[in-house]
C-alpha atoms as a PDB file:
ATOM      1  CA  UNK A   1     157.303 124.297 -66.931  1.00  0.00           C
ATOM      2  CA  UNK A   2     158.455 123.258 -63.433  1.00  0.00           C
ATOM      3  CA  UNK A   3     154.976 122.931 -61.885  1.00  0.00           C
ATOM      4  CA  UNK A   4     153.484 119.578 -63.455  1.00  0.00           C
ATOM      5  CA  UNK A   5     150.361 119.429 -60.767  1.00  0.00           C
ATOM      6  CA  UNK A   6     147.935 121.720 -58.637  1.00  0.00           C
ATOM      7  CA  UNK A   7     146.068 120.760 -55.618  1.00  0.00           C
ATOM      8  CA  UNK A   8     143.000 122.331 -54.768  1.00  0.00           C
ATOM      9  CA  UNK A   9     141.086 123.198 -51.996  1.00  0.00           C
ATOM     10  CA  UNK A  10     137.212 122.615 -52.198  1.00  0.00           C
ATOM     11  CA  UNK A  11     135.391 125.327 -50.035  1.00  0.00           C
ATOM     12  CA  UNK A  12     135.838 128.844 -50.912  1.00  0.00           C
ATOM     13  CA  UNK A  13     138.667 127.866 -53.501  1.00  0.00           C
ATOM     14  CA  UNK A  14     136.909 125.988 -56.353  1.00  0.00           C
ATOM     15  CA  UNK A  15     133.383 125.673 -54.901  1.00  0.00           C
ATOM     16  CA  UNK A  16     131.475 128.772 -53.141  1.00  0.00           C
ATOM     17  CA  UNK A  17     129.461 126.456 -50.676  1.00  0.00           C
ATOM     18  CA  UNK A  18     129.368 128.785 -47.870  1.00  0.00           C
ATOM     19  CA  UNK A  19     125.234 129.491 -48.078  1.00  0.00           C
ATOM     20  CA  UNK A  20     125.129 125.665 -47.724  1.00  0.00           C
ATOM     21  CA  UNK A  21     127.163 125.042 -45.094  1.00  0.00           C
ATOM     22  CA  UNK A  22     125.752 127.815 -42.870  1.00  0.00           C
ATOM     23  CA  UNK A  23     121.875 126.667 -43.586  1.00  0.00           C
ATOM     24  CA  UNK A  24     123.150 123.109 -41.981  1.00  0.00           C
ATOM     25  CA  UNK A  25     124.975 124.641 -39.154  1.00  0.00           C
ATOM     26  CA  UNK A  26     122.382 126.835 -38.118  1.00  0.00           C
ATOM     27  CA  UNK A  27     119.650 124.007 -38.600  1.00  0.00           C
ATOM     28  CA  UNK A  28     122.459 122.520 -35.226  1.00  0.00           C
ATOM     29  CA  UNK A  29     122.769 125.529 -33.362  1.00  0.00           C
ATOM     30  CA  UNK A  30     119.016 125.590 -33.279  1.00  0.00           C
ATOM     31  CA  UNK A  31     118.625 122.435 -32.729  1.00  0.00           C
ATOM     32  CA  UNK A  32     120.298 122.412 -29.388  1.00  0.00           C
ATOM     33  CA  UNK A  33     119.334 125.734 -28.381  1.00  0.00           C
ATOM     34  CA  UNK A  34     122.419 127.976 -29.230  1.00  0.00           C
ATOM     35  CA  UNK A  35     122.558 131.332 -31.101  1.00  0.00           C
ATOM     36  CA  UNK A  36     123.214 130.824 -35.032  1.00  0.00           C
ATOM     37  CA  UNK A  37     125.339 132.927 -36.804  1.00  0.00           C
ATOM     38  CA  UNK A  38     124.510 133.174 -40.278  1.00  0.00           C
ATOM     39  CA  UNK A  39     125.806 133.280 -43.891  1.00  0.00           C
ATOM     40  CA  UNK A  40     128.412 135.638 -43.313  1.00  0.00           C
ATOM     41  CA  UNK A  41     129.213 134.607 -39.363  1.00  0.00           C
ATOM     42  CA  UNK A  42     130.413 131.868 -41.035  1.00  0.00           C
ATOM     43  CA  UNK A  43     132.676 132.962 -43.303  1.00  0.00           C
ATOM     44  CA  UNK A  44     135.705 132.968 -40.819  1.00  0.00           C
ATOM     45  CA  UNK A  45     134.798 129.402 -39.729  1.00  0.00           C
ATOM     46  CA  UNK A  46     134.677 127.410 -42.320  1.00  0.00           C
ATOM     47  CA  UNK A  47     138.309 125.277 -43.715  1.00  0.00           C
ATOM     48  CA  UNK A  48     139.224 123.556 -40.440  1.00  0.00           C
ATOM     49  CA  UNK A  49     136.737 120.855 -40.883  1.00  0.00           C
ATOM     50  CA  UNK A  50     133.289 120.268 -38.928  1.00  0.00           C
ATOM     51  CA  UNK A  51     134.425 119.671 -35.202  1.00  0.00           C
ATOM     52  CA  UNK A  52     136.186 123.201 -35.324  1.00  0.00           C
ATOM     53  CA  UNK A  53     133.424 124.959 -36.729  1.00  0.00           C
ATOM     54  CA  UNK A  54     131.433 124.313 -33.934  1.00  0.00           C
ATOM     55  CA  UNK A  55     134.409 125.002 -31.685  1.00  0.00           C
ATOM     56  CA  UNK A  56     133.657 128.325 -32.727  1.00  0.00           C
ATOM     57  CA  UNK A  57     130.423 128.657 -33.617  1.00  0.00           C
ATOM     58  CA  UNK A  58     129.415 127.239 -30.260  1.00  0.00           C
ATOM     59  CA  UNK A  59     129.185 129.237 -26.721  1.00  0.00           C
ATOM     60  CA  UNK A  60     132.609 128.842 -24.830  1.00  0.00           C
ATOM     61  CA  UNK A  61     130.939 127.053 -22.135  1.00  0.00           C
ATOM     62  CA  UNK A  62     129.377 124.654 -24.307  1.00  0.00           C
ATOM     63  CA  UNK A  63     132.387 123.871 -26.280  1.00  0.00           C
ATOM     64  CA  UNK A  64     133.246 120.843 -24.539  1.00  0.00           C
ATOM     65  CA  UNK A  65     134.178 117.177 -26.534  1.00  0.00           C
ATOM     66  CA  UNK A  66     131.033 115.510 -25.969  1.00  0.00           C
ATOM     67  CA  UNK A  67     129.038 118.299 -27.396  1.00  0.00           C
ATOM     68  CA  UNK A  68     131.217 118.919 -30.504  1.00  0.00           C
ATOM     69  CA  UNK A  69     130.910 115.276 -31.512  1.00  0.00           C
ATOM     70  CA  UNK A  70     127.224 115.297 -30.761  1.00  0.00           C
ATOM     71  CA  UNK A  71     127.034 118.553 -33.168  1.00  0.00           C
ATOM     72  CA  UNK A  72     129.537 117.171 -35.694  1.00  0.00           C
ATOM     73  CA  UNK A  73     127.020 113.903 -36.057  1.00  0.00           C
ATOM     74  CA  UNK A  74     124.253 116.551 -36.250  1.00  0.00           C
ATOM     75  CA  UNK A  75     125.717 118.237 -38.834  1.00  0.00           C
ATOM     76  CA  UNK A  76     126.268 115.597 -41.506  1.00  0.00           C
ATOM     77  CA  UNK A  77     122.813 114.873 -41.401  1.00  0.00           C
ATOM     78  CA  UNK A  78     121.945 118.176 -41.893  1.00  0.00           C
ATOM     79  CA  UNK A  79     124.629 118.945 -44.181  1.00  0.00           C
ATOM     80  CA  UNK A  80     122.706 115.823 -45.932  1.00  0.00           C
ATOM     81  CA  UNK A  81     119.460 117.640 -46.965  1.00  0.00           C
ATOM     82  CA  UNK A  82     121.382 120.942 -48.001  1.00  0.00           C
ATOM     83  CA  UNK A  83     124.574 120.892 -49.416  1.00  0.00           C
ATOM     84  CA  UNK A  84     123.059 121.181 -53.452  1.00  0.00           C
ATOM     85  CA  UNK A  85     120.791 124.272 -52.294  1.00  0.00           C
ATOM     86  CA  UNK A  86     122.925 127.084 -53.077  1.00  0.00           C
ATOM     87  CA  UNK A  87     126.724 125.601 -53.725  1.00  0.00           C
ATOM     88  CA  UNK A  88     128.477 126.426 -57.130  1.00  0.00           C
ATOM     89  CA  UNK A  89     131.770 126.727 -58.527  1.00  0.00           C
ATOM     90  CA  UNK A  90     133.009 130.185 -58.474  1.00  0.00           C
ATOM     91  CA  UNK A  91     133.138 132.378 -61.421  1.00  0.00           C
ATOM     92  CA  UNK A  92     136.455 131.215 -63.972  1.00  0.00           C
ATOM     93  CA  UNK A  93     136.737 127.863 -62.134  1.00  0.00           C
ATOM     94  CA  UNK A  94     135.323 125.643 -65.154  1.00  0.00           C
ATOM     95  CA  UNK A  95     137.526 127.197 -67.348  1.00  0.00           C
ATOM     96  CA  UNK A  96     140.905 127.340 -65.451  1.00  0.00           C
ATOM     97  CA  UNK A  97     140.125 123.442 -65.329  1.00  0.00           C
ATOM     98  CA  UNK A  98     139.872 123.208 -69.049  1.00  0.00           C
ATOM     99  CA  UNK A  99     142.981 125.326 -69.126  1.00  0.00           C
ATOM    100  CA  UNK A 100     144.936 123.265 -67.125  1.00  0.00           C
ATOM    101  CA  UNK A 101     143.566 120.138 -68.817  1.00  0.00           C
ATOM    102  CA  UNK A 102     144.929 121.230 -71.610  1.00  0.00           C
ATOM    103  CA  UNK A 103     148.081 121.978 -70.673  1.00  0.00           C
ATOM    104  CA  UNK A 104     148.330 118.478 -69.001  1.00  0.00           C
ATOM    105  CA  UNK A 105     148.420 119.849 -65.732  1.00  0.00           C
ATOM    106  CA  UNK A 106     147.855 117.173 -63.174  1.00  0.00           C
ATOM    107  CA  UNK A 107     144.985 118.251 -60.477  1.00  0.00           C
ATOM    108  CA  UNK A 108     143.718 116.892 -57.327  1.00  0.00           C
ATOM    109  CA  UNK A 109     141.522 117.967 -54.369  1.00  0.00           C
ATOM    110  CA  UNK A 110     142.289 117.817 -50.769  1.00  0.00           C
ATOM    111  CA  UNK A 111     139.546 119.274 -48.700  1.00  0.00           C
ATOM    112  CA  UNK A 112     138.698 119.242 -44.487  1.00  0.00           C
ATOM    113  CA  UNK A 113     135.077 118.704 -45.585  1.00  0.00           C
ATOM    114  CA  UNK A 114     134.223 114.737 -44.532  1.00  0.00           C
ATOM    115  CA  UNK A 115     135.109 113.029 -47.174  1.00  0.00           C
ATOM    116  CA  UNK A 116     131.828 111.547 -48.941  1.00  0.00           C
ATOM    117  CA  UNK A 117     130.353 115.232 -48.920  1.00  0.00           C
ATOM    118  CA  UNK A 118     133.993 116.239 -50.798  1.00  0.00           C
ATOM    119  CA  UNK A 119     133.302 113.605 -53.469  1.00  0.00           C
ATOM    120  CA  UNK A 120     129.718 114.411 -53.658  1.00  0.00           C
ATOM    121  CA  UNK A 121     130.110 117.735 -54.032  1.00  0.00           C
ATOM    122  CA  UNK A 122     133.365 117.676 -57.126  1.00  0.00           C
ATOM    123  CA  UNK A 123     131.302 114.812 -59.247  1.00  0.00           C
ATOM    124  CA  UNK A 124     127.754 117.437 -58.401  1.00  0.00           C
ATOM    125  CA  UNK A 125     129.417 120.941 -59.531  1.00  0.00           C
ATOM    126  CA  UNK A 126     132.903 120.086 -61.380  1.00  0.00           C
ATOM    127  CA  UNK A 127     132.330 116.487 -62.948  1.00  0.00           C
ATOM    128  CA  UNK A 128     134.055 115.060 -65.619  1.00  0.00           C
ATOM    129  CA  UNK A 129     136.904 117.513 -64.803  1.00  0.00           C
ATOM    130  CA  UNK A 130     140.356 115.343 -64.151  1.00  0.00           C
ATOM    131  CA  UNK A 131     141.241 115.061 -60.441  1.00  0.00           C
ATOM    132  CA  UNK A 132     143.145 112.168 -60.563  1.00  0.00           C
ATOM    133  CA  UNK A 133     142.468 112.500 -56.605  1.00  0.00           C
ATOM    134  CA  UNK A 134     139.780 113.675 -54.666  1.00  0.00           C
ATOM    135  CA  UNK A 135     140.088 113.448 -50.404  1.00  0.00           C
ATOM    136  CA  UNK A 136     138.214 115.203 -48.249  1.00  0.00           C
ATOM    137  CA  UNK A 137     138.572 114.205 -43.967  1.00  0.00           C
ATOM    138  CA  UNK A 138     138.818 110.588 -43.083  1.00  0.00           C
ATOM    139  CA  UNK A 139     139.363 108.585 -40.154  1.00  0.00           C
ATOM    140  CA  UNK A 140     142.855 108.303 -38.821  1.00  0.00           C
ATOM    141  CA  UNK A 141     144.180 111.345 -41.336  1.00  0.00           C
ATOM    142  CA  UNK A 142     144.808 114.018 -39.344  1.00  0.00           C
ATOM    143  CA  UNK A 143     143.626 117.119 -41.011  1.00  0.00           C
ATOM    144  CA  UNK A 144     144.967 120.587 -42.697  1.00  0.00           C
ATOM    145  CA  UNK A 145     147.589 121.945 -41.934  1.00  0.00           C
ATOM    146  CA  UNK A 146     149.070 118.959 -41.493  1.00  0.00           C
ATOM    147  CA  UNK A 147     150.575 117.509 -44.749  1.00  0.00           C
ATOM    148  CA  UNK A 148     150.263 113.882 -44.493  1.00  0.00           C
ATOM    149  CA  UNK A 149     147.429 113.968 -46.954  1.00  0.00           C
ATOM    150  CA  UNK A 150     148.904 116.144 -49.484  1.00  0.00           C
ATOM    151  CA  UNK A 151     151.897 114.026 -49.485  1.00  0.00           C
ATOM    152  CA  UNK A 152     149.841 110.759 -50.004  1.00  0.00           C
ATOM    153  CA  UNK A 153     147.998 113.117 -53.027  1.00  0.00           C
ATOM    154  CA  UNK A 154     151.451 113.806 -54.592  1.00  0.00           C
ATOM    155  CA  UNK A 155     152.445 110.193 -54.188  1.00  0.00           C
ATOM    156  CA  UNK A 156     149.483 108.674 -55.721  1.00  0.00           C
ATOM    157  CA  UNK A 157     149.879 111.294 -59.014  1.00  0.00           C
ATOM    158  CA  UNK A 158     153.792 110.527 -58.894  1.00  0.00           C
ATOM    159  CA  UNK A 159     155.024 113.837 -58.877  1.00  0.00           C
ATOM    160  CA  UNK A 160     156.811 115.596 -56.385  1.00  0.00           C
ATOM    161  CA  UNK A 161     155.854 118.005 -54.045  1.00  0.00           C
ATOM    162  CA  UNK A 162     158.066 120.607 -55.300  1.00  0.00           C
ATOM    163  CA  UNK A 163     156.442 120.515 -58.613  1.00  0.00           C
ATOM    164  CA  UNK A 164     152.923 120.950 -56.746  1.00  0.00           C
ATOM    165  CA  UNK A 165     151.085 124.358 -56.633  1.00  0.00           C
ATOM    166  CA  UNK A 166     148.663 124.641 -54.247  1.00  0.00           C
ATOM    167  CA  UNK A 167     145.712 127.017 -54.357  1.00  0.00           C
ATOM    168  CA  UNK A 168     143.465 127.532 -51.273  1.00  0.00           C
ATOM    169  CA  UNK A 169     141.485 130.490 -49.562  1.00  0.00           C
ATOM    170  CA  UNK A 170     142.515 129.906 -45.960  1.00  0.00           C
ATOM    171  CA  UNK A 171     145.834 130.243 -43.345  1.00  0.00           C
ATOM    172  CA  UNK A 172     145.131 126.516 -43.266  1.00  0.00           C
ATOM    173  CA  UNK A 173     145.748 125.703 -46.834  1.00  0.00           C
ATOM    174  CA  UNK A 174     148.932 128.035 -46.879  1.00  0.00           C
ATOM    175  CA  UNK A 175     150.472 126.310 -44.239  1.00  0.00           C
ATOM    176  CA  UNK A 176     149.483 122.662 -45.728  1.00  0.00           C
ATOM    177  CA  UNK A 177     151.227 123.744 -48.643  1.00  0.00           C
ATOM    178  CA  UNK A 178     154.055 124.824 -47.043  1.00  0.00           C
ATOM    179  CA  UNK A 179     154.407 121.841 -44.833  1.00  0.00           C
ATOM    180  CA  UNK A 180     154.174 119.505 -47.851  1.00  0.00           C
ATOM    181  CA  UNK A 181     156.966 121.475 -49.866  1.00  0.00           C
ATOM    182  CA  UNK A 182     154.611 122.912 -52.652  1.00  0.00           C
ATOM    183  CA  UNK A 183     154.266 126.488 -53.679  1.00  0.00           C
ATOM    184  CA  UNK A 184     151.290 128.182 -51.300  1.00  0.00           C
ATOM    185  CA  UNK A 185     149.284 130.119 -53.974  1.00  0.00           C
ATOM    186  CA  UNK A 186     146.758 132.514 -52.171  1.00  0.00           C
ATOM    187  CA  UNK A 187     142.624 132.391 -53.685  1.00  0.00           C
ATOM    188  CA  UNK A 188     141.687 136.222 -53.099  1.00  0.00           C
ATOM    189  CA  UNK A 189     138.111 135.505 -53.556  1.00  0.00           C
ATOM    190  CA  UNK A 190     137.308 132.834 -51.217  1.00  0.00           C
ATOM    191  CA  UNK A 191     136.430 133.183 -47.698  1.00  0.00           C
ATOM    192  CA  UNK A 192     139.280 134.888 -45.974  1.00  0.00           C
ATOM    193  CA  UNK A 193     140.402 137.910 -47.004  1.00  0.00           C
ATOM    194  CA  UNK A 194     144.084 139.046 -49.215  1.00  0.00           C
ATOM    195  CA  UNK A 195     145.601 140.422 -46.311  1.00  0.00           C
ATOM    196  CA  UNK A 196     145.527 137.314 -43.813  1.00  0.00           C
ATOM    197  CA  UNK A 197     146.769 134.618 -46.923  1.00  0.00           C
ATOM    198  CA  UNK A 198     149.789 137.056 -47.173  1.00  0.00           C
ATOM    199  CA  UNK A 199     150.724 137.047 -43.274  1.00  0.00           C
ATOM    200  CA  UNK A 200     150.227 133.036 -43.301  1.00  0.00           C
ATOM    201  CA  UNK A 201     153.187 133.140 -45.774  1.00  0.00           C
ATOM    202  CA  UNK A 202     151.025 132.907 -49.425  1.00  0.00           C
ATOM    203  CA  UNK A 203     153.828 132.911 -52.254  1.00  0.00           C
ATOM    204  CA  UNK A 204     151.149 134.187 -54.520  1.00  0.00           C
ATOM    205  CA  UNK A 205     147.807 135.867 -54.679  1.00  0.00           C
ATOM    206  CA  UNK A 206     145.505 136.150 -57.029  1.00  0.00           C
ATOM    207  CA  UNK A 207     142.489 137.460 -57.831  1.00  0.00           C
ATOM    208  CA  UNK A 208     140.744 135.502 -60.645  1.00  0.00           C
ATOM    209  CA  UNK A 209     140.896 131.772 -61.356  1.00  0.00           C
ATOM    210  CA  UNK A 210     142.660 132.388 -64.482  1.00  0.00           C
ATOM    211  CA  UNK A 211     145.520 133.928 -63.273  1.00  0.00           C
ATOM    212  CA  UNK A 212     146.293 130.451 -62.030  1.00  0.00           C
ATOM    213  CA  UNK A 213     147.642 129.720 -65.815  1.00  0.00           C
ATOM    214  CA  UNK A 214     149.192 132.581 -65.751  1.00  0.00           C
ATOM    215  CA  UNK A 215     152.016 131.517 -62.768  1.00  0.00           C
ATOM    216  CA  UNK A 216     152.114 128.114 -64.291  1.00  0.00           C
ATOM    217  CA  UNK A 217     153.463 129.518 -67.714  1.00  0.00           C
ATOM    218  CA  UNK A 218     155.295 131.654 -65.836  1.00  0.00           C
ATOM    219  CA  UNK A 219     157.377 129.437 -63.626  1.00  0.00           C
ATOM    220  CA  UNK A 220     157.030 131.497 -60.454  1.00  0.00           C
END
């Protein structure tokens, strides 16, 4: 079996935490007098980590530096008192896990969430599962799609990136994985759809957790 390790993305890939993270944005919007969008206006905003949510979610006017960072600190404490509401792992995750327990597969989570809601939210929903790493955004790490935190992941598990599979739902976590030098494996069920993880360059797709195993044993 060539691939000895998979790293996962958090939000939309192993966790469905979208109802979550749109209650807390919203609760910002509000608070500082902006339109909200909703559960599924957030769907195409979410993976790029806080301060580019609201670079979206916010007015064009309004999207200036000071006001992202003031929205950013909003959200966390927000994001505080509502990110166990509605969040779960997706059907098929729990079990892929214990598959790829099994098989000795190495796993890990990189994430653009801030990294004490990351942790929070894998030891909440997926504990007792493996990750030999779990990183979600931290000062001085820039963030996905750049690789330097998926390389530090590989290093610390002491495999290779080439022997990595990555799963993720997003263009972002297709071109991390492709920057780091692991295979970009495409999460059909998360929040982006099929068609946009296959023009970012996706390897694979799939279309159940499952069918994770299923490239493993296969080599692809």
């Amino acid at each position: 079996m060539p691939y000895r390790a998979v790293l996962f993305d958090l939000d939309g890939t192993l966790l469905d935490t979208l109802a979550d993270i749109a209650e807390a944005a919203d609760v910002v919007l509000r608070r500082f007098g902006f339109p909200t969008h909703g559960i599924n206006g957030y769907r195409r905003l979410v993976g790029d980590g806080v301060q580019m949510l609201f670079a979206q979610a916010l007015p064009p006017a309004h999207a200036k530096p000071e006001m992202l960072a003031r929205c950013a600190a909003a959200f966390r404490e927000a994001y505080e008192a509502s990110w166990n509401h509605a969040t779960r792992p997706y059907d098929g995750v729990t079990e892929m896990l214990d598959a790829l327990e099994e098989r000795r597969i190495k796993l890990a989570v990189l994430s653009n969430k801030p990294d004490r809601f990351a942790r929070l939210c894998v030891e909440e929903y997926l504990p007792g599962r493996g990750f030999q790493a779990v990183l979600g955004l931290r000062d001085g790490i820039p963030r996905k799609p750049d690789p330097a935190a998926a390389v530090e992941i590989a290093a610390r598990l002491g495999v290779p990136p080439r022997e990595f599979v990555y799963l993720g739902d997003t263009p972002t976590d297709i071109q991390t994985a492709q920057s780091a030098g692991m295979l970009p494996v495409g999460a059909t069920w998360g929040f982006r759809p099929a068609q946009e993880l296959r023009a970012a360059g996706a390897a694979v797709l799939i279309d159940a957790p499952m069918e994770l195993i299923e490239i493993l044993s296969a080599g692809c």
